[in-house]
C-alpha atoms as a PDB file:
ATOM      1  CA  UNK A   1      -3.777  -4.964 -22.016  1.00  0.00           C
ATOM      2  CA  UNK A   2      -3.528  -1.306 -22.673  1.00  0.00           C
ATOM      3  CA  UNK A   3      -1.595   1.268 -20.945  1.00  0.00           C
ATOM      4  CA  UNK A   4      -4.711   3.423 -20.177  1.00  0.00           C
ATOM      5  CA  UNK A   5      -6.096   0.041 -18.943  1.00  0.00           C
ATOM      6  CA  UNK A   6      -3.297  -0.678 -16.768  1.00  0.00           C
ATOM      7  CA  UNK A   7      -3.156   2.557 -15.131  1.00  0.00           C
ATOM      8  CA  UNK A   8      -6.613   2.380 -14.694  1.00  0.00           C
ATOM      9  CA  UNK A   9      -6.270  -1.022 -12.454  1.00  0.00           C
ATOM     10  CA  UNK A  10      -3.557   0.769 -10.520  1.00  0.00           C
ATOM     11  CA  UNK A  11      -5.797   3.355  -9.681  1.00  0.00           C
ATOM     12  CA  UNK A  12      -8.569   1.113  -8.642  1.00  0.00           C
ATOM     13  CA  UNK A  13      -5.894  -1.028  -6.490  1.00  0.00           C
ATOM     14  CA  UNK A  14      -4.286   2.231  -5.157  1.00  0.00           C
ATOM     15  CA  UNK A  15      -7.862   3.475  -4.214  1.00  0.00           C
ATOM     16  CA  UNK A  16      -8.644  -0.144  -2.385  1.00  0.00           C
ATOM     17  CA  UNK A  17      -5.600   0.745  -0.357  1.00  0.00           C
ATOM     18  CA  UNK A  18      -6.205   3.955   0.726  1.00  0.00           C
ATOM     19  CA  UNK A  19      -9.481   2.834   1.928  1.00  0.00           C
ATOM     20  CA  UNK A  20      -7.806  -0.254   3.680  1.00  0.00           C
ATOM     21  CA  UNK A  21      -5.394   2.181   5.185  1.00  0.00           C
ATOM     22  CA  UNK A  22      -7.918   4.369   6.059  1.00  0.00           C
ATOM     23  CA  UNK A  23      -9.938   1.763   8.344  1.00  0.00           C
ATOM     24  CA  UNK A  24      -6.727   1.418   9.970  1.00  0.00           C
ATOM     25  CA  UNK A  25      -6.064   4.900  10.731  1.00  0.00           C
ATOM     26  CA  UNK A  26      -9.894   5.530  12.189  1.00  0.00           C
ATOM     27  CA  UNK A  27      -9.020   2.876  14.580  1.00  0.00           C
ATOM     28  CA  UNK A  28      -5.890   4.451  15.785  1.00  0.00           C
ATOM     29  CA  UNK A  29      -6.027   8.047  15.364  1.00  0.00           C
ATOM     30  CA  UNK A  30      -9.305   9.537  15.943  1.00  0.00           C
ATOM     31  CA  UNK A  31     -11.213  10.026  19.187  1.00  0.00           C
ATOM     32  CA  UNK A  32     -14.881  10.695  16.465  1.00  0.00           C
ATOM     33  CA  UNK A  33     -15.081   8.978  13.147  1.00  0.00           C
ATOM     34  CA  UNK A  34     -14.760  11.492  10.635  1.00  0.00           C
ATOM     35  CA  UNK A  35     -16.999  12.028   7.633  1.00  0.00           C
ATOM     36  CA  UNK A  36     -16.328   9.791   4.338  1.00  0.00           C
ATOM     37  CA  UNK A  37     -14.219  11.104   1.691  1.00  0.00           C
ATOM     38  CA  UNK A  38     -15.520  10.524  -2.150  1.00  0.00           C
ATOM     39  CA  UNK A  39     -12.553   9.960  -4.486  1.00  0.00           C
ATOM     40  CA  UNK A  40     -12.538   7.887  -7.820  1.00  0.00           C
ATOM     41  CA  UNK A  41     -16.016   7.187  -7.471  1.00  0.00           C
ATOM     42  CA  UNK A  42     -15.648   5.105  -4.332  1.00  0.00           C
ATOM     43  CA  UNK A  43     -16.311   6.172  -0.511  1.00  0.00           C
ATOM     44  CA  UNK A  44     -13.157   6.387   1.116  1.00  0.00           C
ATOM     45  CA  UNK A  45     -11.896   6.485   4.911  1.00  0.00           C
ATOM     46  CA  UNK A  46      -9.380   8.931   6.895  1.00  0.00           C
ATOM     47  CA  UNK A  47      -7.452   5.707   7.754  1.00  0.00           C
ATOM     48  CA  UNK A  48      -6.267   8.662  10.450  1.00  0.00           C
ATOM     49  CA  UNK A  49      -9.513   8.693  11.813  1.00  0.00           C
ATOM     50  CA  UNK A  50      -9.622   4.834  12.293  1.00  0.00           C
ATOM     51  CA  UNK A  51      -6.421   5.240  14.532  1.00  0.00           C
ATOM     52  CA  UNK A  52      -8.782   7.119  16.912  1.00  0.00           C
ATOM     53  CA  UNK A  53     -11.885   6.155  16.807  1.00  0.00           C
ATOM     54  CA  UNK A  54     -11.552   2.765  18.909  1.00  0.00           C
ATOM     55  CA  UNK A  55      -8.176   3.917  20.922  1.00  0.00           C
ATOM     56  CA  UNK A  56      -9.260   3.729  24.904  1.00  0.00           C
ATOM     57  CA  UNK A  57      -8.225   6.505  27.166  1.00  0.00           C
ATOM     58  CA  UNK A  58      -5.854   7.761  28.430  1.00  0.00           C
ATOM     59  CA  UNK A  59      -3.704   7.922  25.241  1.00  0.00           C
ATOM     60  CA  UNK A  60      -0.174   7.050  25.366  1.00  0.00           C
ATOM     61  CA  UNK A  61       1.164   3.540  24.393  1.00  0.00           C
ATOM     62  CA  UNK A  62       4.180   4.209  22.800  1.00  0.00           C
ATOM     63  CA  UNK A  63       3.756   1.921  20.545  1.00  0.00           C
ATOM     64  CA  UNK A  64       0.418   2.967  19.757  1.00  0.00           C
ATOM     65  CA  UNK A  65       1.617   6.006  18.766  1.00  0.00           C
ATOM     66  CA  UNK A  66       4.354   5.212  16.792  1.00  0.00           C
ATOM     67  CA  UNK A  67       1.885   2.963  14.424  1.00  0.00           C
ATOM     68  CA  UNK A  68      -0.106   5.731  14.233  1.00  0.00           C
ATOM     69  CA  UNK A  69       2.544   8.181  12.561  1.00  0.00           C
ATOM     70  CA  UNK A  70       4.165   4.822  10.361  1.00  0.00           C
ATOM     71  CA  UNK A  71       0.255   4.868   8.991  1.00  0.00           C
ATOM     72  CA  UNK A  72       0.278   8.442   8.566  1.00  0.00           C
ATOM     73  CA  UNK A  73       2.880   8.021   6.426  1.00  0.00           C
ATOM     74  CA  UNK A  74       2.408   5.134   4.210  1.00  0.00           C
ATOM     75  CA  UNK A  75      -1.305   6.981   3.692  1.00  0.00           C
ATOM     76  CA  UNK A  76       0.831  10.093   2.414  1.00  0.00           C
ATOM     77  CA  UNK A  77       2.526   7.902   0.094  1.00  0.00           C
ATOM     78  CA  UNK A  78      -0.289   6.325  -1.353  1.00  0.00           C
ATOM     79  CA  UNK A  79      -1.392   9.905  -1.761  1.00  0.00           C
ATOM     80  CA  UNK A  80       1.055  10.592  -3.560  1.00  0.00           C
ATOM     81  CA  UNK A  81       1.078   7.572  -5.992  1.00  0.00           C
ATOM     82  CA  UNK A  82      -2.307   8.946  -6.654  1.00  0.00           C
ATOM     83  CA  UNK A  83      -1.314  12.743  -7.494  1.00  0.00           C
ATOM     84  CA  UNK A  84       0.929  11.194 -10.018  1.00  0.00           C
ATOM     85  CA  UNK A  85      -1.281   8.990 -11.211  1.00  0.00           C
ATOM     86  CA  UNK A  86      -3.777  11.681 -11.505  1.00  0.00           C
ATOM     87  CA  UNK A  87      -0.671  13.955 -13.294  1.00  0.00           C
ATOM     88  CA  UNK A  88      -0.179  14.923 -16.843  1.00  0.00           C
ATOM     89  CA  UNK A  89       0.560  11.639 -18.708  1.00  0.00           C
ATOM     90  CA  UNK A  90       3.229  13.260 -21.465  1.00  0.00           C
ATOM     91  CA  UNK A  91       6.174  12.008 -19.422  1.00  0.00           C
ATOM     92  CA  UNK A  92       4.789   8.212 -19.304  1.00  0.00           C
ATOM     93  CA  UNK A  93       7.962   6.698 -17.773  1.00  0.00           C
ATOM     94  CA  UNK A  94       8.721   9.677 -14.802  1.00  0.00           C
ATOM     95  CA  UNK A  95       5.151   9.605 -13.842  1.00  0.00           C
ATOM     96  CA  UNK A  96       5.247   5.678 -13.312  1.00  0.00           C
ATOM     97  CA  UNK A  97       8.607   6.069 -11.599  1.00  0.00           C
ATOM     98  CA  UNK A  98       7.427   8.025  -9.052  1.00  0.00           C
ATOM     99  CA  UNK A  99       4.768   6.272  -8.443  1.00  0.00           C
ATOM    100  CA  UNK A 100       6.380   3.032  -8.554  1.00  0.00           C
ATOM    101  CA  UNK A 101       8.739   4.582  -5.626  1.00  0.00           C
ATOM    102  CA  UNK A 102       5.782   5.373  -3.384  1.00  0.00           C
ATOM    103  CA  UNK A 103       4.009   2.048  -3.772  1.00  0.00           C
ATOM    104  CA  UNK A 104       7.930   0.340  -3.407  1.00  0.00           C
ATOM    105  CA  UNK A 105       7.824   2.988  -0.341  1.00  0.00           C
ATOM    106  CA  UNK A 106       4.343   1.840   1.312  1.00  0.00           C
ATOM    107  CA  UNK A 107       5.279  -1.791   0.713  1.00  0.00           C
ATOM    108  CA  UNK A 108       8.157  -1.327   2.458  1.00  0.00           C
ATOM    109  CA  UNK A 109       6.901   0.283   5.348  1.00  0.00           C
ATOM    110  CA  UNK A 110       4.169  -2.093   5.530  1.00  0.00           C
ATOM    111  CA  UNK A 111       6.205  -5.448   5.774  1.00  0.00           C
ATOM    112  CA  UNK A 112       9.221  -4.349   7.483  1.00  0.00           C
ATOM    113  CA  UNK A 113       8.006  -1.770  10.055  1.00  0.00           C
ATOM    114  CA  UNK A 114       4.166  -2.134  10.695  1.00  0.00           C
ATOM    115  CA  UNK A 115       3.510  -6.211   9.893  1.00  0.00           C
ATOM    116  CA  UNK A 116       6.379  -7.333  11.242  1.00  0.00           C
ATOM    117  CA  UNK A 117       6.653  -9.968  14.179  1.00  0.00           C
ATOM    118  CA  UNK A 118       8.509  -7.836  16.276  1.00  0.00           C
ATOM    119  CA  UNK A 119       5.632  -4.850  15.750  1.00  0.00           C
ATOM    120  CA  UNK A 120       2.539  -7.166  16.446  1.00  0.00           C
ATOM    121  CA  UNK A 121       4.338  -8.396  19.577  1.00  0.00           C
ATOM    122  CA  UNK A 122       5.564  -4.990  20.554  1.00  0.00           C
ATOM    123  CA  UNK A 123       1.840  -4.031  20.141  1.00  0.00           C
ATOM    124  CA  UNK A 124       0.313  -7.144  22.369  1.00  0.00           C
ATOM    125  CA  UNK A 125       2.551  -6.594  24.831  1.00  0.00           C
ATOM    126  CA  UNK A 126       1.946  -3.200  25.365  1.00  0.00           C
ATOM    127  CA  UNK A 127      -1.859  -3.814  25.661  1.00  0.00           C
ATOM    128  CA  UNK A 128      -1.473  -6.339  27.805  1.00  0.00           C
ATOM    129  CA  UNK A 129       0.074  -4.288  30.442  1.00  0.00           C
ATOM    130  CA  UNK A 130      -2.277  -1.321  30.153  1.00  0.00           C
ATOM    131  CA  UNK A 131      -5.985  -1.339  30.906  1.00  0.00           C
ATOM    132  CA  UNK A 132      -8.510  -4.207  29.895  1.00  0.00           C
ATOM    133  CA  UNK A 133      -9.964  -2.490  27.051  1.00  0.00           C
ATOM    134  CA  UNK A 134      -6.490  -1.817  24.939  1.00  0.00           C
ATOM    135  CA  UNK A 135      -6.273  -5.718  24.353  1.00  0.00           C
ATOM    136  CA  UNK A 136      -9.677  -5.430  22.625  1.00  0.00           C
ATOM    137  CA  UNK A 137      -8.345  -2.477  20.858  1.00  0.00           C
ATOM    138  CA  UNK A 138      -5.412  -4.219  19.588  1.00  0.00           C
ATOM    139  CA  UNK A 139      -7.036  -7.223  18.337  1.00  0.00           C
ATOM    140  CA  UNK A 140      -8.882  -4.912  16.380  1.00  0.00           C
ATOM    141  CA  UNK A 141      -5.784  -2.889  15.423  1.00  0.00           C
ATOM    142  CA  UNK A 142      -4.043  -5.929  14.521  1.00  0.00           C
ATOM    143  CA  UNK A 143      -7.235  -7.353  12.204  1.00  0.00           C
ATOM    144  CA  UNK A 144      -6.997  -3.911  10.295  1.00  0.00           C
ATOM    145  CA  UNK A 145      -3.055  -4.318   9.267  1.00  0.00           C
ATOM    146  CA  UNK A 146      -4.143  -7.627   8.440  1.00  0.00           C
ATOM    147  CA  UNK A 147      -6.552  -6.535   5.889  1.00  0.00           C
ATOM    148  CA  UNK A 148      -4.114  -4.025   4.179  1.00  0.00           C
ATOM    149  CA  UNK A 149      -2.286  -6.244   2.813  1.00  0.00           C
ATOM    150  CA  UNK A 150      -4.652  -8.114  -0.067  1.00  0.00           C
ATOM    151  CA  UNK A 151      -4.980  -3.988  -1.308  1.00  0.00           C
ATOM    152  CA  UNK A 152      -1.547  -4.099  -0.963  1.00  0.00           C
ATOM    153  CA  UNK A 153      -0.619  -6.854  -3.168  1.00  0.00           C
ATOM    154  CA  UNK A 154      -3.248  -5.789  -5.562  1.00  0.00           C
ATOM    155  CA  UNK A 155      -1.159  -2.305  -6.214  1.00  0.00           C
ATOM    156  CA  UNK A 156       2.053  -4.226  -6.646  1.00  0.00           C
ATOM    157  CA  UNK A 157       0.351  -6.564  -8.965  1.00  0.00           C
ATOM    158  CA  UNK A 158      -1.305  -3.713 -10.728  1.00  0.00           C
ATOM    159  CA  UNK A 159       2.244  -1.765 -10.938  1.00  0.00           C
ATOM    160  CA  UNK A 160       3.890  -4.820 -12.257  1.00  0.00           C
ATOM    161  CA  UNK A 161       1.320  -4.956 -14.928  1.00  0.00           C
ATOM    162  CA  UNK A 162       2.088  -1.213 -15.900  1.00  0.00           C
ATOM    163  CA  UNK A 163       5.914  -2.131 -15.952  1.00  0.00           C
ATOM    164  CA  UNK A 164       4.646  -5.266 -18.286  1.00  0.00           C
ATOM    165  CA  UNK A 165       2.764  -2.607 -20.860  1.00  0.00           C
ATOM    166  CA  UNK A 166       5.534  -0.257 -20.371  1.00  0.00           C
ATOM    167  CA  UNK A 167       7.816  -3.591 -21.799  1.00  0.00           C
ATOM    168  CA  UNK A 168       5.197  -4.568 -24.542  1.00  0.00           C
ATOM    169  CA  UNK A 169       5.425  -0.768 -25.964  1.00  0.00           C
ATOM    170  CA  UNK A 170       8.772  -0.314 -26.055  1.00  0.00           C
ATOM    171  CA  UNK A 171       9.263  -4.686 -27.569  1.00  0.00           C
ATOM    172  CA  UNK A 172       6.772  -3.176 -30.036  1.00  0.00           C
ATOM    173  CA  UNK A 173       8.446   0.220 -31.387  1.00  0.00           C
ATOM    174  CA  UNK A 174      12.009  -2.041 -31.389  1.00  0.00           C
ATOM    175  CA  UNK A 175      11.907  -5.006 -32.272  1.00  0.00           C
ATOM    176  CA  UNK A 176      14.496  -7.330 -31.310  1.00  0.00           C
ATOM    177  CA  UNK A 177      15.551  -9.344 -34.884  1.00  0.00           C
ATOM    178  CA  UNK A 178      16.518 -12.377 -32.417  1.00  0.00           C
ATOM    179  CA  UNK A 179      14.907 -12.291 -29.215  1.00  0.00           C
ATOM    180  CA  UNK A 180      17.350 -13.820 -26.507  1.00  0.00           C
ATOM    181  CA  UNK A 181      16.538 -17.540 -25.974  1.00  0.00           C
ATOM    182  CA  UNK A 182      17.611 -19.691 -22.293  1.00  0.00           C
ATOM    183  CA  UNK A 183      20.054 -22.213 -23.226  1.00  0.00           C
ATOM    184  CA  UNK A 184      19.592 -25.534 -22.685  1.00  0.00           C
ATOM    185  CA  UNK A 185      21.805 -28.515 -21.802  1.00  0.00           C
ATOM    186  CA  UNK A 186      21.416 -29.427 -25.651  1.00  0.00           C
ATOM    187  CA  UNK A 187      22.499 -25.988 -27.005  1.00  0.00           C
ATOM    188  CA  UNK A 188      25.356 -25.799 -24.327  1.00  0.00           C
ATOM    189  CA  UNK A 189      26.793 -29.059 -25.923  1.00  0.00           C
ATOM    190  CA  UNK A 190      26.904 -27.334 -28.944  1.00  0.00           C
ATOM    191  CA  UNK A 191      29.113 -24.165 -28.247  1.00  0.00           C
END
């Protein structure tokens, strides 16, 4: 693998997210879908607008809310991954630094504060005590984390492979005369 071709599948996983995320914000945030958004060749969603779009009146779960700004900002850190994707690539190893802190950043965010156990059940209990038609709404809510997270593991994977050419370049321009080997039990017997 290349590094052009690596960076290339982390924009096509990073992309898959945003458009994951997207779903997920038009189902919390917005009261009217909002218009797709082209980018990389591939129709993307306002995951803002999915926050909306489905919500039942009158706003104000709490919880609800609270999703709706963690989404906000794990979609502004995917955005960012992407500027710096999208950046200059003369400094190679800054560029995937920062990106690899936002995608560490939206994984984070994503496992620990909006797919946690304690979240979901924060969310279904909240429905359950408002009107009939949040339940519904948080079924659907809950389907659209759920389907962030293949995208999700498909920009870790593709970051990991970026790290991996990153490894290959610099193995190539200094190579190691020995490379370090695991000891066995048979080579530990002989020191």
């Amino acid at each position: 693998m290349t590094m052009q071709r690596a960076l290339t599948q982390l924009d096509g996983a990073l992309v898959e997210l945003w458009c994951a995320v997207g779903e997920l914000i038009i189902i919390v945030v917005e009261s009217q879908p909002q218009p797709a958004k082209k980018a990389a060749g591939l129709e993307l969603v306002d995951l803002r607008s999915i926050l909306r779009v489905d919500r039942p009146r009158p706003v104000g779960l709490a919880v609800v809310d609270d999703m709706a700004a963690l989404v906000s900002d794990i979609q502004g850190d995917v955005a960012a991954a992407r500027t710096y994707l999208a950046a200059d690539a003369a400094h190679e190893l800054p560029r995937l630094s920062s990106i690899n802190e936002r995608v560490q950043a939206v994984n984070l965010r994503y496992w620990h504060k909006l797919r946690t156990f304690d979240a979901i059940a924060q969310l279904k209990a909240s429905t359950r005590r408002a009107e009939p038609e949040w339940v519904t709404f948080e079924k659907t809510l809950v389907a659209s984390i759920i389907r962030c997270q293949a995208p999700l593991e498909n920009v870790v994977v593709a970051m990991h492979d970026c790290w991996q050419e990153v490894e290959q370049l610099i193995r190539s321009a200094f190579p190691l005369a020995d490379p370090p080997q695991e000891a066995t039990s048979e080579t530990r017997r002989k020191s």
